[in-house]
Protein backbone atom coordinates (compact mmCIF):
# COMPACT_ATOMS: atom_id res chain seq x y z
CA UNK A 1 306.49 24.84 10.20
CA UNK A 2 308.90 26.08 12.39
CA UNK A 3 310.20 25.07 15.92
CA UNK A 4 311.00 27.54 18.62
CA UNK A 5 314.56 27.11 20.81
CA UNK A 6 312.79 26.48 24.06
CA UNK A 7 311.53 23.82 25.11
CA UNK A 8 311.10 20.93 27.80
CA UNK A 9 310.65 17.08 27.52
CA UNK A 10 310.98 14.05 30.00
CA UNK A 11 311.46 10.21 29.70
CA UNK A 12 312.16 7.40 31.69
CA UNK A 13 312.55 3.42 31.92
CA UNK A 14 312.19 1.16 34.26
CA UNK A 15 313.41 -2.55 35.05
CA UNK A 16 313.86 -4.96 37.55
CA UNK A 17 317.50 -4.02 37.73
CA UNK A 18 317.61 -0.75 36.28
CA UNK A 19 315.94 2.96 36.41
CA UNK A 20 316.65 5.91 34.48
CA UNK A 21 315.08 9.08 34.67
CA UNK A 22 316.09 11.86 32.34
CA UNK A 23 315.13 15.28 31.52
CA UNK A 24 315.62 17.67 29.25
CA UNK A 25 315.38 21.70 28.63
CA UNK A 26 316.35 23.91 25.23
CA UNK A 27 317.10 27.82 25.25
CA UNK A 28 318.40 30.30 22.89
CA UNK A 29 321.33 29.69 21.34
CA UNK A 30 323.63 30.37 18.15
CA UNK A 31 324.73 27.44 17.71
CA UNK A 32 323.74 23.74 18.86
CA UNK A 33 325.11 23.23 22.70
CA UNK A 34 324.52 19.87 24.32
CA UNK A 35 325.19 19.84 27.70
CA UNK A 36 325.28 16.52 30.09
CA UNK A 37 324.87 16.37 33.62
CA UNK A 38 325.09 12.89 34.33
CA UNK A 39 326.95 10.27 36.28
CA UNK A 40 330.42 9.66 36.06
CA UNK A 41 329.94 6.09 34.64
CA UNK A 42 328.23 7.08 32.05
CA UNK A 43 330.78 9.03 30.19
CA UNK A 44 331.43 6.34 27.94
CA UNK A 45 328.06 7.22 26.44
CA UNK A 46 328.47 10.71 25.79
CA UNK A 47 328.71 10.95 22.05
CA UNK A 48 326.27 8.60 21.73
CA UNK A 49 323.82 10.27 23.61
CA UNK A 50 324.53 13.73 21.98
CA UNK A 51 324.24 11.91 18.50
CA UNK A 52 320.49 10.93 19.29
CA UNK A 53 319.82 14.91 20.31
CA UNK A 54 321.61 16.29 17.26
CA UNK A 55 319.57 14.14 15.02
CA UNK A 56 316.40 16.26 15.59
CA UNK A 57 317.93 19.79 16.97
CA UNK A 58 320.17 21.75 15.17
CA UNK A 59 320.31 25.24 17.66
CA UNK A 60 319.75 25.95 20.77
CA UNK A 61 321.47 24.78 24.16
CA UNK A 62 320.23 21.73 25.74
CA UNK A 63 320.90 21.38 29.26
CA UNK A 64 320.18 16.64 29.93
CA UNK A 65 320.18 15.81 33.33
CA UNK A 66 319.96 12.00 33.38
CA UNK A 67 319.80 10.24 36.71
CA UNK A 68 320.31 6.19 36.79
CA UNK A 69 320.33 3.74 39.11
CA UNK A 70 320.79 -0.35 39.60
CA UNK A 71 317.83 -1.83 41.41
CA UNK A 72 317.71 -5.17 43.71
CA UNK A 73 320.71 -6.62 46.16
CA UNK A 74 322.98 -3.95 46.76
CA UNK A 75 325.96 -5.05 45.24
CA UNK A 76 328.67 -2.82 47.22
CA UNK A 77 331.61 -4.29 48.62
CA UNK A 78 333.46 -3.82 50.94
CA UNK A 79 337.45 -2.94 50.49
CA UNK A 80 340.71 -3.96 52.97
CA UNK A 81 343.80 -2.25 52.12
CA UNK A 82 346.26 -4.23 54.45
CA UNK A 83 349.23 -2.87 53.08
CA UNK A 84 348.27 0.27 54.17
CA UNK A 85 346.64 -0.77 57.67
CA UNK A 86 350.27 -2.59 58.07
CA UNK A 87 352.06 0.92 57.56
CA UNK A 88 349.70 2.79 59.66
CA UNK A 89 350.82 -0.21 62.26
CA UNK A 90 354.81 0.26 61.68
CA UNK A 91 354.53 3.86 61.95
CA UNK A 92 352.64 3.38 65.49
CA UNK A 93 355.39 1.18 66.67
CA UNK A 94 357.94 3.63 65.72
CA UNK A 95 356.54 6.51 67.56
CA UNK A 96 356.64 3.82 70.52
CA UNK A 97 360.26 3.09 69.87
CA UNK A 98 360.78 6.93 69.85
CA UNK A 99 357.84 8.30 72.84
CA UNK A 100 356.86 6.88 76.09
CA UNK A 101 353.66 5.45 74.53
CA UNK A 102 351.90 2.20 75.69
CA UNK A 103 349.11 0.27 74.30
CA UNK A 104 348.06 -1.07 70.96
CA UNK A 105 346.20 0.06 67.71
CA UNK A 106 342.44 -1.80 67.67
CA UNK A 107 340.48 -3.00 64.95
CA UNK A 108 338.14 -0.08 65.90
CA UNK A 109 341.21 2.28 65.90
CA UNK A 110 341.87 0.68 62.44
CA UNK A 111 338.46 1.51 61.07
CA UNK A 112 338.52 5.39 61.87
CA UNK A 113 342.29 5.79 59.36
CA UNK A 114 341.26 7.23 56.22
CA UNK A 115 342.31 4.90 53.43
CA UNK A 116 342.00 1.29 55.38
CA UNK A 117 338.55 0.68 54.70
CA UNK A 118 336.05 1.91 51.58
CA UNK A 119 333.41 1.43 49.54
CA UNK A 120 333.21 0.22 45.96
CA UNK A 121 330.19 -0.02 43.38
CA UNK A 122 331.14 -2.87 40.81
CA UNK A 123 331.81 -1.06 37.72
CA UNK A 124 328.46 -1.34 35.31
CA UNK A 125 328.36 -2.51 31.10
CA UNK A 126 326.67 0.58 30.02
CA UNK A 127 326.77 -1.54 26.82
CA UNK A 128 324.04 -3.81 28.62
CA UNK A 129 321.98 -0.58 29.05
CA UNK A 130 322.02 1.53 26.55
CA UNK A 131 318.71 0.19 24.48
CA UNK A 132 316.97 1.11 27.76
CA UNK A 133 318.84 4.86 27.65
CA UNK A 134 318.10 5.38 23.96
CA UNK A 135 314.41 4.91 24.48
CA UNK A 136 314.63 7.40 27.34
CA UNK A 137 316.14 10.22 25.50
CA UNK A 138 314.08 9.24 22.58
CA UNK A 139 311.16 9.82 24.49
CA UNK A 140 312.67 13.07 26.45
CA UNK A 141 313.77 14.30 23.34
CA UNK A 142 310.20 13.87 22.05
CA UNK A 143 308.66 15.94 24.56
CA UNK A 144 310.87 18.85 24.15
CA UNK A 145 310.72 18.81 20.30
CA UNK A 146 306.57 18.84 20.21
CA UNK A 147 306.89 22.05 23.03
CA UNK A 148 309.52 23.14 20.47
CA UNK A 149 306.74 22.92 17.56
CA UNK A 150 303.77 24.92 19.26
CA UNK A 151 305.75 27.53 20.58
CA UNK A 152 307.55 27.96 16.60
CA UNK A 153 303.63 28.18 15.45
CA UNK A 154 302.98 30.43 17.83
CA UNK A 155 306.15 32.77 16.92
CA UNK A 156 305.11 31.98 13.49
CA UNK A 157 301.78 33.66 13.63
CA UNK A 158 303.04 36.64 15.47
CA UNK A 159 305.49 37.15 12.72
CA UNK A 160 302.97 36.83 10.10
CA UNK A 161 300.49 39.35 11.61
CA UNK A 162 303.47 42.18 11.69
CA UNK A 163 304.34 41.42 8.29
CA UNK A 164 301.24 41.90 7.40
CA UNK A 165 300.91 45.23 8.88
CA UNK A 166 304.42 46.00 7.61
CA UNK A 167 303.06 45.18 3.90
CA UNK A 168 300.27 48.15 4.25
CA UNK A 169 302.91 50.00 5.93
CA UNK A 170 304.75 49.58 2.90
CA UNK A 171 301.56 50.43 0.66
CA UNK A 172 300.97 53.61 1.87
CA UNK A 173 304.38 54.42 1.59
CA UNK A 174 304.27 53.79 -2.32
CA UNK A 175 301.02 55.75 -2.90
CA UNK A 176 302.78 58.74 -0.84
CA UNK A 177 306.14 58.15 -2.95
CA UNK A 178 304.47 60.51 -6.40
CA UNK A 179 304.19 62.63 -4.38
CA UNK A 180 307.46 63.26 -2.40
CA UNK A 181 309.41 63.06 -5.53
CA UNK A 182 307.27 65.95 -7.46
CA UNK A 183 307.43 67.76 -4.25
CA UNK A 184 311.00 67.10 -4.18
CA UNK A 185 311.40 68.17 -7.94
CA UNK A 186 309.12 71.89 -7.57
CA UNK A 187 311.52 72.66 -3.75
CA UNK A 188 314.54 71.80 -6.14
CA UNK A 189 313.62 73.84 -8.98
CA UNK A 190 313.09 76.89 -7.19
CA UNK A 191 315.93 76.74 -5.02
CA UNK A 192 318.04 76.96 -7.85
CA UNK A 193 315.83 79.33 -9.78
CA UNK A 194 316.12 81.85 -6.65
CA UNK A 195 320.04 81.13 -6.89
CA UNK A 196 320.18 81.53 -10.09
CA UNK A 197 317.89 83.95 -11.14
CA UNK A 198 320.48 87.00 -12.48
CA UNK A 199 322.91 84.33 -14.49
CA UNK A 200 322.58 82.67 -17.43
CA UNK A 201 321.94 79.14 -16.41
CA UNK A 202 319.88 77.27 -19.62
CA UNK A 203 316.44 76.23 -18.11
CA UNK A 204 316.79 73.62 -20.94
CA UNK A 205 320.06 72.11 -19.12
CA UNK A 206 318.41 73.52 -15.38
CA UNK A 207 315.22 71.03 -16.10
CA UNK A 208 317.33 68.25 -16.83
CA UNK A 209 319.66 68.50 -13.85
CA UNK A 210 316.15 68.66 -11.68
CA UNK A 211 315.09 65.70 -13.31
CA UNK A 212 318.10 63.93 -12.40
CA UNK A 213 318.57 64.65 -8.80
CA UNK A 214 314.59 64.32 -8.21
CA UNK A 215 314.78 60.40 -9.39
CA UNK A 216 317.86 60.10 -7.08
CA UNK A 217 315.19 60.65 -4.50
CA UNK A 218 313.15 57.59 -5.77
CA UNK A 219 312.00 55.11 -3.58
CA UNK A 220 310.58 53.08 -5.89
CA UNK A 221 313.31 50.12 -5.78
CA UNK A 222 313.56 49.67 -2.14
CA UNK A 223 309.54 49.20 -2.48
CA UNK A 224 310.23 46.77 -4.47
CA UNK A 225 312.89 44.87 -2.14
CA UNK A 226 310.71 45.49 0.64
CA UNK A 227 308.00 43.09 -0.69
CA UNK A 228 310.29 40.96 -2.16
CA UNK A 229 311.95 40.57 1.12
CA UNK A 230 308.62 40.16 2.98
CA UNK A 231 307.39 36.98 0.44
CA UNK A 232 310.78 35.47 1.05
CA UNK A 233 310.12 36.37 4.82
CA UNK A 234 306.70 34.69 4.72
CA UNK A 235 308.00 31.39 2.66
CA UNK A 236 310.54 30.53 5.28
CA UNK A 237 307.83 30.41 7.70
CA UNK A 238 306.00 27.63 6.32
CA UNK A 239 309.76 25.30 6.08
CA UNK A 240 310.42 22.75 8.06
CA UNK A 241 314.14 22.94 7.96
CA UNK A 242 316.22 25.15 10.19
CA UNK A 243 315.30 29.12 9.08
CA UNK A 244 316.14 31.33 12.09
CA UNK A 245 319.69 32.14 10.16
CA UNK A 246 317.88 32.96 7.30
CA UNK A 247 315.30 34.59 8.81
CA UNK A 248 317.85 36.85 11.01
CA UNK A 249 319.27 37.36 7.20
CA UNK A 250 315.78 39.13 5.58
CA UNK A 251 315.32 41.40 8.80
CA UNK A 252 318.49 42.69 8.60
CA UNK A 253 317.88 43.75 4.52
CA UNK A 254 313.98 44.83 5.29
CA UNK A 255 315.60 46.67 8.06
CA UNK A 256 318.47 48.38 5.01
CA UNK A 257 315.84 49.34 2.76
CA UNK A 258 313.30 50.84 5.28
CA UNK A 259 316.35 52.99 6.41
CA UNK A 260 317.32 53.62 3.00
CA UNK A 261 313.41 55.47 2.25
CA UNK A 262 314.14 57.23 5.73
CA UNK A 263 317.55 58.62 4.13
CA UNK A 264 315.67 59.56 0.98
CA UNK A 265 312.64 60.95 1.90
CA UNK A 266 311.83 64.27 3.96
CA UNK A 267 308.08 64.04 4.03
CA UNK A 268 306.82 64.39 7.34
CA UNK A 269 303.80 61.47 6.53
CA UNK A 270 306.57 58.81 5.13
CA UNK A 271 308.96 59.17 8.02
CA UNK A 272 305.95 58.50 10.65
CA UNK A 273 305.36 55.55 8.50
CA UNK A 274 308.83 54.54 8.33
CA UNK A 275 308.79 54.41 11.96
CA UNK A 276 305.81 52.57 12.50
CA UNK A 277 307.88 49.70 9.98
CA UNK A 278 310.82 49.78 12.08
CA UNK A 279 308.24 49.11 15.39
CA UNK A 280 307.33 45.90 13.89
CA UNK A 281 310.80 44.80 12.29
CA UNK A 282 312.01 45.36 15.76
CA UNK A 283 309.18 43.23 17.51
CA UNK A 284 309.56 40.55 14.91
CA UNK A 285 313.61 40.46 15.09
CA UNK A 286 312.60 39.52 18.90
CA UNK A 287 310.83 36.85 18.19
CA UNK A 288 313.10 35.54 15.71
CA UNK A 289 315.71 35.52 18.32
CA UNK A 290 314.39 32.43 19.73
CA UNK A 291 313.60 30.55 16.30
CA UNK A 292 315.75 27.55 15.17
């Protein structure tokens, strides 16, 4: 069973003093990527809150917008700096001193200078509400990993259809492969006959050399590695664990080999074959792109 890299999930909690709402999205990526958007009172909470993520995603980014708020009274106060109403008053007095200026500052004056008065949020014990944050990610985290697991069984079947059409792919390559290397052997022969034809080469020693170079032309062992490669391909499939390494891994050898028989062979049907095989290893190393 495996799990895609995208994915969505939401959760939330809610309390006669406190609301959280958070959300939660997953896209390709090498490695794992947590990223917070949250407020700044929160921070405090960051590793924890990662921790809870990492325990059931290993790749991917993950982009957590978490929005919280207290509920009932408001509970803002109100703040007086007086020192700095005082110096705002001294520094009117000495323009005064210094300008032919007359009046005085007002309360109302007072209010309008940046600094004198503000706004202040008592500071919260995230400590107090983390139970009621850990469910919510739990529960956003849930969502995203269950989209995570139908879209990986939906990759996975994809995958499993083009190996399958890579494995005939790969058949009719081996029943072509007599053939090519005979063919191979006869061009071979007669090259070097016509080349040869008024010296004194040993046909004994000629035969031999044919025989040689005409197994060079093989395919028969990157057959073999194909299939090998495409059972191993199909295994990792049906894991649970994190395969999209491993995956990336066997394309990248089915990919060596089928190049390899492309190298080898000149026969006209192979090489149309051979192409067909790199069509699907190329379809399926796009789907395995977004596996995790």
């Amino acid at each position: 069973m495996i799990k895609s890299m995208t994915g969505f999930g939401r959760g939330g909690t809610n309390s006669d003093t406190f609301k959280i709402n958070i959300e939660m999205k997953s896209v390709n990526h090498r490695y794992c990527e947590i990223v917070l958007h949250m407020p700044r009172s929160m921070n405090v909470l960051e590793d924890r809150i990662k921790r809870v993520i990492q325990q059931k995603i290993a790749r991917g980014r993950v982009d957590v917008y978490i929005n919280a708020h207290m509920c009932g009274p408001d509970r803002t106060e109100v703040k007086v700096d007086g020192s700095l109403a005082a110096s705002y008053i001294q520094a009117v007095k000495e323009l005064k001193d210094k300008l032919p200026l007359t009046g005085e500052a007002s309360v109302t004056e007072l209010l309008q200078l940046p600094g004198v008065f503000s706004l202040e949020e008592p500071e919260e014990d995230m400590e107090q509400w983390w139970p009621d944050i850990e469910a919510a990610l739990e529960h956003a985290r849930a969502g995203l990993m269950d989209m995570r697991v139908k879209e990986g069984d939906l990759l996975a079947v994809d995958i499993k259809e083009r190996s399958g059409r890579i494995d005939a792919f790969v058949n009719e390559i081996e029943q072509r492969s007599p053939v090519v290397v005979e063919e191979y052997r006869e061009r071979l022969r007669q090259r070097l006959h016509d080349l040869l034809e008024s010296g004194t080469l040993d046909p004994a020693r000629l035969d031999a050399e044919v025989v040689v170079l005409a197994e060079r032309s093989s395919i028969a062992e990157e057959i073999v590695r194909l299939r090998s490669h495409l059972l191993q391909l199909g295994d990792c499939l049906e894991l649970s664990s994190p395969v999209g390494r491993k995956l990336d891994f066997l394309l990248q050898e089915l990919n060596r080999e089928i190049n390899t028989i492309s190298s080898k062979s000149s026969d006209l049907i192979i090489n149309r074959t051979v192409v067909e095989v790199k069509s699907e290893l190329e379809k399926i190393r796009e789907q395995i792109q977004n596996i995790e």
